[in-house]
Protein backbone atom coordinates (compact mmCIF):
# COMPACT_ATOMS: atom_id res chain seq x y z
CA UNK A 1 8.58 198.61 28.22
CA UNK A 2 9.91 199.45 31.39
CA UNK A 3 13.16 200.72 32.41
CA UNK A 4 14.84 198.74 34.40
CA UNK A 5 18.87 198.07 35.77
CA UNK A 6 20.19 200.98 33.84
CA UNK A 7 20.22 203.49 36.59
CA UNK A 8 24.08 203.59 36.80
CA UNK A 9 24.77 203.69 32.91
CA UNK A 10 21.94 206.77 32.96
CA UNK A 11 23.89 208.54 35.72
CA UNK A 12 27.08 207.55 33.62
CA UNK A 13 25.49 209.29 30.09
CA UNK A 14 24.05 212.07 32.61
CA UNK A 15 27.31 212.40 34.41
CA UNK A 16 29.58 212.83 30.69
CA UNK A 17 27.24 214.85 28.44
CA UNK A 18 27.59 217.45 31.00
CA UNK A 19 31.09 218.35 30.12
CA UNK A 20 31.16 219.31 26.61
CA UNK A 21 32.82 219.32 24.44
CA UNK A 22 32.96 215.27 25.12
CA UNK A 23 32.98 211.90 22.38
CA UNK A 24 31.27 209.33 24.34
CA UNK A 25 31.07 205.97 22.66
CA UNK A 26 28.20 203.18 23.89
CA UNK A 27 29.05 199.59 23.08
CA UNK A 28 25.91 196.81 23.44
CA UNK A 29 25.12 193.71 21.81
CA UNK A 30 21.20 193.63 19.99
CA UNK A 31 18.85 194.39 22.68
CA UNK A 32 20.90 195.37 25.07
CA UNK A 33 19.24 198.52 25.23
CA UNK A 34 21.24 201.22 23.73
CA UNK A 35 18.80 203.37 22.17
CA UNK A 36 16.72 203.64 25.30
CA UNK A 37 19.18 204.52 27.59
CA UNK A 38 19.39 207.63 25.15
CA UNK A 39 15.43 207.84 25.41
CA UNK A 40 15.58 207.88 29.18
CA UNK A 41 18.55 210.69 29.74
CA UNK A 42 16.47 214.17 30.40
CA UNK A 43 17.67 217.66 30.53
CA UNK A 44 20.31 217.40 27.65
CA UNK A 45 19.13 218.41 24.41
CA UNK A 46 19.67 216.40 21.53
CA UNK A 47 19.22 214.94 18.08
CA UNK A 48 19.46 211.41 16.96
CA UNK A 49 19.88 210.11 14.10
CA UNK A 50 20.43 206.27 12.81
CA UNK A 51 22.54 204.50 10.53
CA UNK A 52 20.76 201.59 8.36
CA UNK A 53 22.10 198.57 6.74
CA UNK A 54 21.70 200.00 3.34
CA UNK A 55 24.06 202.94 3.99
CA UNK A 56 22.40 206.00 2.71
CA UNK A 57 25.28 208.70 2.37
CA UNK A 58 25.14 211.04 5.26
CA UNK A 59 21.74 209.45 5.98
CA UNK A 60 21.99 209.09 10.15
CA UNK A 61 23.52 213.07 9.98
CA UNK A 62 20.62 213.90 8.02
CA UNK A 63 18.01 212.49 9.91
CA UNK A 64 19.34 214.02 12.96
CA UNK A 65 18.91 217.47 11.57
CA UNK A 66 16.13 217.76 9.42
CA UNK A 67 13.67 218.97 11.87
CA UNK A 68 16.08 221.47 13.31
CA UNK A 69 15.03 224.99 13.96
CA UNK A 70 17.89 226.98 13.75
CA UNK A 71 18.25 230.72 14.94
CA UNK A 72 18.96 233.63 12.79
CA UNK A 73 22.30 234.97 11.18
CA UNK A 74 23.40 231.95 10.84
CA UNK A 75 26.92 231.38 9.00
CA UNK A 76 26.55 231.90 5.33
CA UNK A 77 28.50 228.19 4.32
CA UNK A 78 25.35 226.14 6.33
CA UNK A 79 23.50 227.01 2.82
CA UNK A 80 25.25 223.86 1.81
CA UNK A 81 22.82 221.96 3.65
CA UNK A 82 19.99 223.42 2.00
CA UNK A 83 19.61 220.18 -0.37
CA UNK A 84 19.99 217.45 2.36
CA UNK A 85 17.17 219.40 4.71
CA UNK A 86 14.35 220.52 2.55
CA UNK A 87 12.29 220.62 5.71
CA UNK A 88 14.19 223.59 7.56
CA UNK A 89 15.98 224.95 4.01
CA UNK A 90 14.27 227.97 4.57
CA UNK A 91 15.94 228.70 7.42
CA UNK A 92 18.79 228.17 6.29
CA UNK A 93 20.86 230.92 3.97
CA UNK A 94 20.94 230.49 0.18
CA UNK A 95 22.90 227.16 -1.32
CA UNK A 96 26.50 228.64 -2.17
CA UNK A 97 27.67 228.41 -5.73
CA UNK A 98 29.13 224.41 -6.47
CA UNK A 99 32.81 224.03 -6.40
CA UNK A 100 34.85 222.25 -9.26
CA UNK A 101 37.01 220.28 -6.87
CA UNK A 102 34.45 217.14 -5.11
CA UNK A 103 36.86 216.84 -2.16
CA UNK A 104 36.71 220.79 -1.36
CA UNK A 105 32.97 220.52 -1.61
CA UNK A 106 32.98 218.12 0.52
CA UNK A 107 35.24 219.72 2.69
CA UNK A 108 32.73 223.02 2.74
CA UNK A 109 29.72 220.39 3.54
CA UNK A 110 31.24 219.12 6.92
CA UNK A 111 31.99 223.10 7.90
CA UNK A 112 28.47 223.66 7.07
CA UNK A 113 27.31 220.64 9.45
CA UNK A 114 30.33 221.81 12.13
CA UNK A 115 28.81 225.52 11.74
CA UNK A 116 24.71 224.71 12.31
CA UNK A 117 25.42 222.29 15.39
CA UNK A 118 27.58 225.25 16.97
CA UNK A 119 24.73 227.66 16.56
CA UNK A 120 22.34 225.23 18.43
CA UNK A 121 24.09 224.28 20.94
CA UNK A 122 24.15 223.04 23.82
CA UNK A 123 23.58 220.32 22.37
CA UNK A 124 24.24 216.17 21.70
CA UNK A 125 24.51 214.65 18.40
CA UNK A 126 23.64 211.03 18.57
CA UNK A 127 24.64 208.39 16.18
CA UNK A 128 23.36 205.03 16.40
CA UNK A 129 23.98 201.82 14.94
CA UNK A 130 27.41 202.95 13.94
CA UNK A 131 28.65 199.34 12.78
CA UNK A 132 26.60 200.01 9.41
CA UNK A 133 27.97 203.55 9.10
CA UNK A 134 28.43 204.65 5.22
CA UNK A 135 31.51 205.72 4.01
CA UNK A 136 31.05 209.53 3.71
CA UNK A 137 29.12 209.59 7.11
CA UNK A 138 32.18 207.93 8.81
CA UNK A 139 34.43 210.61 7.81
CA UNK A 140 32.23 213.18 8.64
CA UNK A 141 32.24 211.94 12.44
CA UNK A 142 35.96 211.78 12.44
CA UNK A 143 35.92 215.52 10.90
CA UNK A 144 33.31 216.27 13.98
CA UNK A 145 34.93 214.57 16.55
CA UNK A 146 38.23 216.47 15.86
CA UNK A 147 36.45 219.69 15.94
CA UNK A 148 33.36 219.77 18.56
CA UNK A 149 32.53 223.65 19.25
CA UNK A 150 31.94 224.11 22.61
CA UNK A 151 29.19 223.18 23.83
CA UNK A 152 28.63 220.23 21.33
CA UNK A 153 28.88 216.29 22.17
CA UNK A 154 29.28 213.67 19.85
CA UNK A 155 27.28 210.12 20.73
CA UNK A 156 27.40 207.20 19.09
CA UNK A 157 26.27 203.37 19.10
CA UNK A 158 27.53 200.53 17.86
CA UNK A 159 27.32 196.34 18.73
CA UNK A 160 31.43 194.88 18.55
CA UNK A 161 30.28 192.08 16.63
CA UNK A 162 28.62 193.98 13.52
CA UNK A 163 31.55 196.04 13.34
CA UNK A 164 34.09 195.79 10.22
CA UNK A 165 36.15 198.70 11.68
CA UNK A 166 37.54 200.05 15.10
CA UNK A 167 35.16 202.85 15.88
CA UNK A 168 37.92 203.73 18.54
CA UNK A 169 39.28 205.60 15.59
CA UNK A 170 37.42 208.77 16.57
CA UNK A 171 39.01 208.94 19.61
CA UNK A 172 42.61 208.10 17.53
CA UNK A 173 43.65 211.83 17.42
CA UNK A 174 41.34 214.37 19.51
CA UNK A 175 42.48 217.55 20.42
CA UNK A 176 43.46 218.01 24.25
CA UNK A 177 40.24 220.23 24.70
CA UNK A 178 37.97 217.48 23.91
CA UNK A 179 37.37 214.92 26.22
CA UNK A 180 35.85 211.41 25.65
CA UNK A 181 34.29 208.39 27.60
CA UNK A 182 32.96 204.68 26.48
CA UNK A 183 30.04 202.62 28.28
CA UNK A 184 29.63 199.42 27.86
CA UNK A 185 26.07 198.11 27.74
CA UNK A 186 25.85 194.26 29.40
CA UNK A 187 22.85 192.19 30.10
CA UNK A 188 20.70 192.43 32.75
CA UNK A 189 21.24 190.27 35.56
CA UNK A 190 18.72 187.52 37.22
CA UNK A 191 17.14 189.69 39.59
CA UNK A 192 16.71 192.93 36.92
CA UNK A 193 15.63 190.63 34.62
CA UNK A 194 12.97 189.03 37.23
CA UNK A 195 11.78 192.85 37.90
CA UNK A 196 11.61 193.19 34.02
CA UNK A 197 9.74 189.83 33.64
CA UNK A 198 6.89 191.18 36.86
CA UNK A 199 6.45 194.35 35.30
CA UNK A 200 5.17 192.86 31.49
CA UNK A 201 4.09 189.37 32.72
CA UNK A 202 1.09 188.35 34.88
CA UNK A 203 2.26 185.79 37.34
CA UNK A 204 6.01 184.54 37.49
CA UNK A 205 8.42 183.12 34.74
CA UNK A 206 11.85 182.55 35.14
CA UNK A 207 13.40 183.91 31.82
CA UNK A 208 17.04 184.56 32.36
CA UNK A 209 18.34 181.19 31.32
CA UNK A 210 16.32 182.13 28.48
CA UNK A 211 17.06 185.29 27.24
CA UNK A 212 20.45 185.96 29.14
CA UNK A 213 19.30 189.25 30.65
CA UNK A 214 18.68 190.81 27.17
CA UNK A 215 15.98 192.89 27.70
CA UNK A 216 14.43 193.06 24.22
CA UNK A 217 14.40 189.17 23.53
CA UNK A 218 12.85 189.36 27.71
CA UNK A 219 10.05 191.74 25.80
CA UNK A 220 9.40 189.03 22.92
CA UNK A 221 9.39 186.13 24.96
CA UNK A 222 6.72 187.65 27.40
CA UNK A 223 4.59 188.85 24.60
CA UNK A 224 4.58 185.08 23.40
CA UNK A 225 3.67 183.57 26.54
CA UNK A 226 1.33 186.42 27.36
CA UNK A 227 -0.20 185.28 23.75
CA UNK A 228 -0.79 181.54 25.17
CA UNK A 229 2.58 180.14 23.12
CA UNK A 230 4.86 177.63 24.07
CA UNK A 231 8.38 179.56 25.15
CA UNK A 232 10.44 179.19 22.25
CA UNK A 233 12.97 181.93 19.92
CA UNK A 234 10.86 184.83 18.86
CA UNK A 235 10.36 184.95 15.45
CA UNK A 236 12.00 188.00 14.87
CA UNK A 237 15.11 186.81 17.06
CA UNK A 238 14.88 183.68 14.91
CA UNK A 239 15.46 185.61 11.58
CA UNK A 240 18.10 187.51 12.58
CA UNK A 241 20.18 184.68 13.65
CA UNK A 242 19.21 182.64 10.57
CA UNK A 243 20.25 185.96 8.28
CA UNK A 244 23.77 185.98 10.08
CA UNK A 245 23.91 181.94 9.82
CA UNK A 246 23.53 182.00 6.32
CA UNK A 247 25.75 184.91 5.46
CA UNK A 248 28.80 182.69 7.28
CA UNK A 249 30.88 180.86 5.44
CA UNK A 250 30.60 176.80 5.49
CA UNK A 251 33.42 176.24 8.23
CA UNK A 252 32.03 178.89 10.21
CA UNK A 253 28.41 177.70 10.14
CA UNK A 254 29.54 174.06 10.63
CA UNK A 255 30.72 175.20 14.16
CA UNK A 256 28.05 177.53 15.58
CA UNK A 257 25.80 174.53 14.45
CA UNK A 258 28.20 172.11 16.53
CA UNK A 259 27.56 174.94 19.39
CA UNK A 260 24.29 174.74 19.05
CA UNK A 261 24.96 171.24 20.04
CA UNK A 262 26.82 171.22 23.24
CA UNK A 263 25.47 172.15 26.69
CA UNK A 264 28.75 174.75 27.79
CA UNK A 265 31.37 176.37 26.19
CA UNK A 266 34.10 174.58 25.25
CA UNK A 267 37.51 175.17 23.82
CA UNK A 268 38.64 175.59 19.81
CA UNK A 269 39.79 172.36 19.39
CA UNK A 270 36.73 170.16 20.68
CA UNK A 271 34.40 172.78 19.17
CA UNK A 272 36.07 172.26 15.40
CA UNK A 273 36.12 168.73 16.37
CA UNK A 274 32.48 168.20 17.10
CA UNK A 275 32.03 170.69 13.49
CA UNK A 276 34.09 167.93 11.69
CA UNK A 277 36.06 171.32 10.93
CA UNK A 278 39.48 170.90 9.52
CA UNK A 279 42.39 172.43 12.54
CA UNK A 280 43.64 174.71 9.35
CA UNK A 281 40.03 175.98 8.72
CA UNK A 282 38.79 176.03 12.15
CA UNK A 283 40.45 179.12 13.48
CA UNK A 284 39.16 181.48 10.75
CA UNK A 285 36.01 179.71 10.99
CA UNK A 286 35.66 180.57 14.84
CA UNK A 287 36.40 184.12 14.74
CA UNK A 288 33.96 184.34 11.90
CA UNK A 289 31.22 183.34 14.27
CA UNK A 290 32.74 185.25 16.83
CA UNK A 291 32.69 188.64 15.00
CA UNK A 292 29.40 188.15 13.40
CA UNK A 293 27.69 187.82 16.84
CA UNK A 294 26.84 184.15 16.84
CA UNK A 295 28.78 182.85 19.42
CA UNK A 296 31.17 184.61 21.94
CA UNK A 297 33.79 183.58 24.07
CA UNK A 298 32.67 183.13 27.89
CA UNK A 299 35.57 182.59 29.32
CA UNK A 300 39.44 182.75 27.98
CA UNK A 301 39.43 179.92 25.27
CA UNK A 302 36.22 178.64 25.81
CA UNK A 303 33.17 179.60 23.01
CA UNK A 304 29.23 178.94 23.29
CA UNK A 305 26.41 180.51 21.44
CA UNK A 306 25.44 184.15 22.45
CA UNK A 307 22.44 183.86 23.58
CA UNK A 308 20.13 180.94 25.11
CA UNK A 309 17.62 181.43 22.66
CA UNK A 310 19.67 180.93 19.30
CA UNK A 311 20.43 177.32 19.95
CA UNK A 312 16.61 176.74 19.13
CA UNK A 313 16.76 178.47 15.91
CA UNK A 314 20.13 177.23 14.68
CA UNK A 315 19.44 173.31 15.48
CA UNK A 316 16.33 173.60 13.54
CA UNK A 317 18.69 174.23 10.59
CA UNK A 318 20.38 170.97 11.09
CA UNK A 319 19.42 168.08 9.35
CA UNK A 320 18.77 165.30 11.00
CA UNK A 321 22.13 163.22 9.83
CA UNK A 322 23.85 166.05 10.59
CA UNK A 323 22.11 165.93 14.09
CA UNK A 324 23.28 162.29 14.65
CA UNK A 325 27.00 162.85 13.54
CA UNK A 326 26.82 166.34 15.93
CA UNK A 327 25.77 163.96 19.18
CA UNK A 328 28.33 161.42 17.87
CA UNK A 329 30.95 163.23 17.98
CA UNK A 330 30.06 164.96 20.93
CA UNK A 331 29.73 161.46 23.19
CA UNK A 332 33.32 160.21 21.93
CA UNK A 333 35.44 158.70 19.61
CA UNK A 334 34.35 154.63 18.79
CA UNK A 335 36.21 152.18 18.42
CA UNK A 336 38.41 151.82 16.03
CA UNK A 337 37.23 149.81 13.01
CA UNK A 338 40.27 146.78 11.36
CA UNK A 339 42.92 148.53 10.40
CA UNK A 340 40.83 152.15 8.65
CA UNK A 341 42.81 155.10 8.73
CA UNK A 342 40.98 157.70 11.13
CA UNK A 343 39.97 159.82 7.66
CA UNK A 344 38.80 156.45 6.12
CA UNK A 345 36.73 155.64 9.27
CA UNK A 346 34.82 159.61 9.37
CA UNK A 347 33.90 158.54 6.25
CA UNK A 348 32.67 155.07 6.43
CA UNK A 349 30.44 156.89 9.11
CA UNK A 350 29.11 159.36 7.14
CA UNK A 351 28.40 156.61 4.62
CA UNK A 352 26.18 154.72 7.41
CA UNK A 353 24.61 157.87 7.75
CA UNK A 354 23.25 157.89 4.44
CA UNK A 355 25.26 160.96 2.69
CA UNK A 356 25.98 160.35 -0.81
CA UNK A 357 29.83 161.18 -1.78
CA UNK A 358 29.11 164.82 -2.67
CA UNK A 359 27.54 165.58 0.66
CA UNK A 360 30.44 163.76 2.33
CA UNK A 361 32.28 165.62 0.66
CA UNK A 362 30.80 168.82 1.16
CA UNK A 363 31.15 167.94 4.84
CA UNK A 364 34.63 167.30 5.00
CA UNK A 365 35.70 169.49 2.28
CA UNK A 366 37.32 166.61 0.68
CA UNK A 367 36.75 166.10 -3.45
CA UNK A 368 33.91 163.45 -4.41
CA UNK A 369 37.10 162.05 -5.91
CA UNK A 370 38.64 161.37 -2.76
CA UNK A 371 35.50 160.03 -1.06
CA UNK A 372 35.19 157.68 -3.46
CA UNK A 373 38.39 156.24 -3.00
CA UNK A 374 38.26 156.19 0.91
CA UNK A 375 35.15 154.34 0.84
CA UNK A 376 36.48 151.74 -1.24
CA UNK A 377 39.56 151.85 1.17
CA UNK A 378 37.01 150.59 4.13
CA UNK A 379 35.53 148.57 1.84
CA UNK A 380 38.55 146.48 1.19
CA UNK A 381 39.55 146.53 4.54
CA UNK A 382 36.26 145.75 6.17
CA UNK A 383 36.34 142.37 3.83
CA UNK A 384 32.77 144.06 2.13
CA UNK A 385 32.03 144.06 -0.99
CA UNK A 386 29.00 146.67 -1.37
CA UNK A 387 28.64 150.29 0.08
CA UNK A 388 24.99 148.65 1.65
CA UNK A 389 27.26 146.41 3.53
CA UNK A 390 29.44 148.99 4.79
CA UNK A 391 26.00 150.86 5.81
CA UNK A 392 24.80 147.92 8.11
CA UNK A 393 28.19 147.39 9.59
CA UNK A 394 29.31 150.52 10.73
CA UNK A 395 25.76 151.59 12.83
């Protein structure tokens, strides 16, 4: 794919790798382009290395160095390493004896690690995907960060909204000697995205309102209309939003299905309101989609899906009831019915919807108990004397 609208952030990597011994962090959301704005940068030796969402200890570390060619006299403790890097082992010196105390071997394994990047250096250790970084690796880039030989830089990737902790922490207590910088990946903008679009696509397409500028879901969506398909979310877009749908807790999925729903961001309140989201759930429930990278918010207060191209894949998991409630909701309050409480009145609609009591109550995380007795509430006040009545009367 080509690389395009990334000539500042490559003079920005270019520009901080030159003065080791440096911690540079690079924020980006999927897509964005992270990995090959490290691809592009020339003239700075490094090795990269990628963390994975089934957290194999050290694994990212590992993979960075196990094509390594190290020189000669190298310091005897990087013969801990010899069992993590079969493929350059015999380059290495001879595995020390094991130590009785776990936390001093461990201890001796980051030296060893510390010790073979010193004697290859200059040179960049790269990190990706940092938001599924393993235990044991995360503590070995704090131990690195806090002691960078000269010469050495320390690079690594991460998306916000993946992240379950502050990787600002490596940057928490660095020596005075070692310098650090963050860059934060966006989208492209129309017109990069319009030189992106020319460059894969015969013709002219108009994807930003799309894709929102990010250039991988710019690369599937041109490879599906290049294929003769109807623009739509990529499948493999598609599956990674449904993966982080499911994973989300009811109240949470309730509203970035209600987002799905409405045409600009809006605040909290009408957003839980649309979601039929309880006020006491609905805060936790937003920042759950925020963090998991479903929805973001635009502008202070105001939340909408992240990108253009979810809202396909999401409404398709709502059913249609669900749909007509959504819209409902979304055009205004009715009016009112007799003398039904507001509670009693949701649920007389819900009824006329065609939900049974359990998936009214599963909606308004109310008990089937409690259904029950709100719809014979509406039922005595709407002068009815069957739920099929209440059905035809309240649509």
């Amino acid at each position: 794919m080509p690389f395009v609208g990334r000539e500042r952030e490559l003079r920005q990597l270019a520009d901080a790798l030159s003065r080791p011994p440096l911690v540079l962090l690079i924020e980006g959301e999927a897509g964005v382009g992270k990995t090959r704005l490290l691809h592009e940068l020339t003239g700075h030796p490094m090795l990269v290395g990628s963390c994975h969402p089934m957290r194999f200890p050290y694994g990212p570390v590992v993979e960075a160095l196990r094509d390594v060619r190290p020189m000669r006299d190298l310091n005897p403790i990087t013969g801990a390493l010899r069992p993590f890097l079969p493929e350059c082992g015999h380059l290495l010196p001879p595995t020390p004896p094991p130590l009785q105390d776990a936390m001093v071997e461990r201890h001796r394994l980051f030296r060893a690690v510390l010790s073979l990047l010193g004697s290859l250096r200059p040179i960049t250790l790269a990190v990706e995907d940092v938001h599924w970084v393993d235990p044991g690796t995360r503590e070995l880039l704090a131990f690195l960060a806090r002691c960078l030989p000269d010469g050495v830089n320390l690079v690594v990737t991460y998306r916000a909204e993946d992240l379950c902790h502050p990787v600002t922490e490596l940057l928490g207590h660095l020596p005075p000697r070692i310098d650090h910088a963050e860059i934060a990946l966006g989208p492209l903008t129309a017109e990069e995205t319009a030189l992106l679009v020319k460059h894969l696509l015969p013709g002219s397409a108009d994807l930003w309102p799309l894709t929102g500028g990010v250039p991988r879901a710019v690369e599937e969506l041109t490879r599906m209309l290049a294929d003769g398909q109807e623009p739509g979310t990529p499948p493999a877009l598609r599956d990674a939003v449904l993966v982080k749908l499911a994973a989300l807790p009811r109240a949470a999925r309730h509203i970035v299905q209600a987002a799905s729903q409405v045409e600009h961001p809006v605040c909290e309140d009408v957003l839980t309101g649309v979601a039929g989201v309880p006020p006491e759930q609905g805060e936790r429930g937003l920042s759950e989609a925020v963090r998991c990278g479903l929805l973001r918010e635009w502008t202070p207060g105001r939340y909408g899906l992240r990108q253009p191209l979810t809202r396909q894949a999401v409404s398709e998991t709502i059913t249609p009831a669900a749909g007509r409630r959504l819209r409902r909701r979304i055009a205004g309050p009715a009016e009112p019915q007799g003398t039904l409480s507001p509670r009693e009145e949701e649920v007389a609609r819900l009824a006329a919807d065609g939900l049974t009591n359990k998936e009214i109550a599963e909606s308004l995380f109310l008990s089937p108990r409690t259904v029950e007795v709100h719809i014979a509430n509406a039922l005595r006040k709407l002068g009815l004397t069957s739920r099929r009545q209440l059905t035809l009367g309240t649509t």
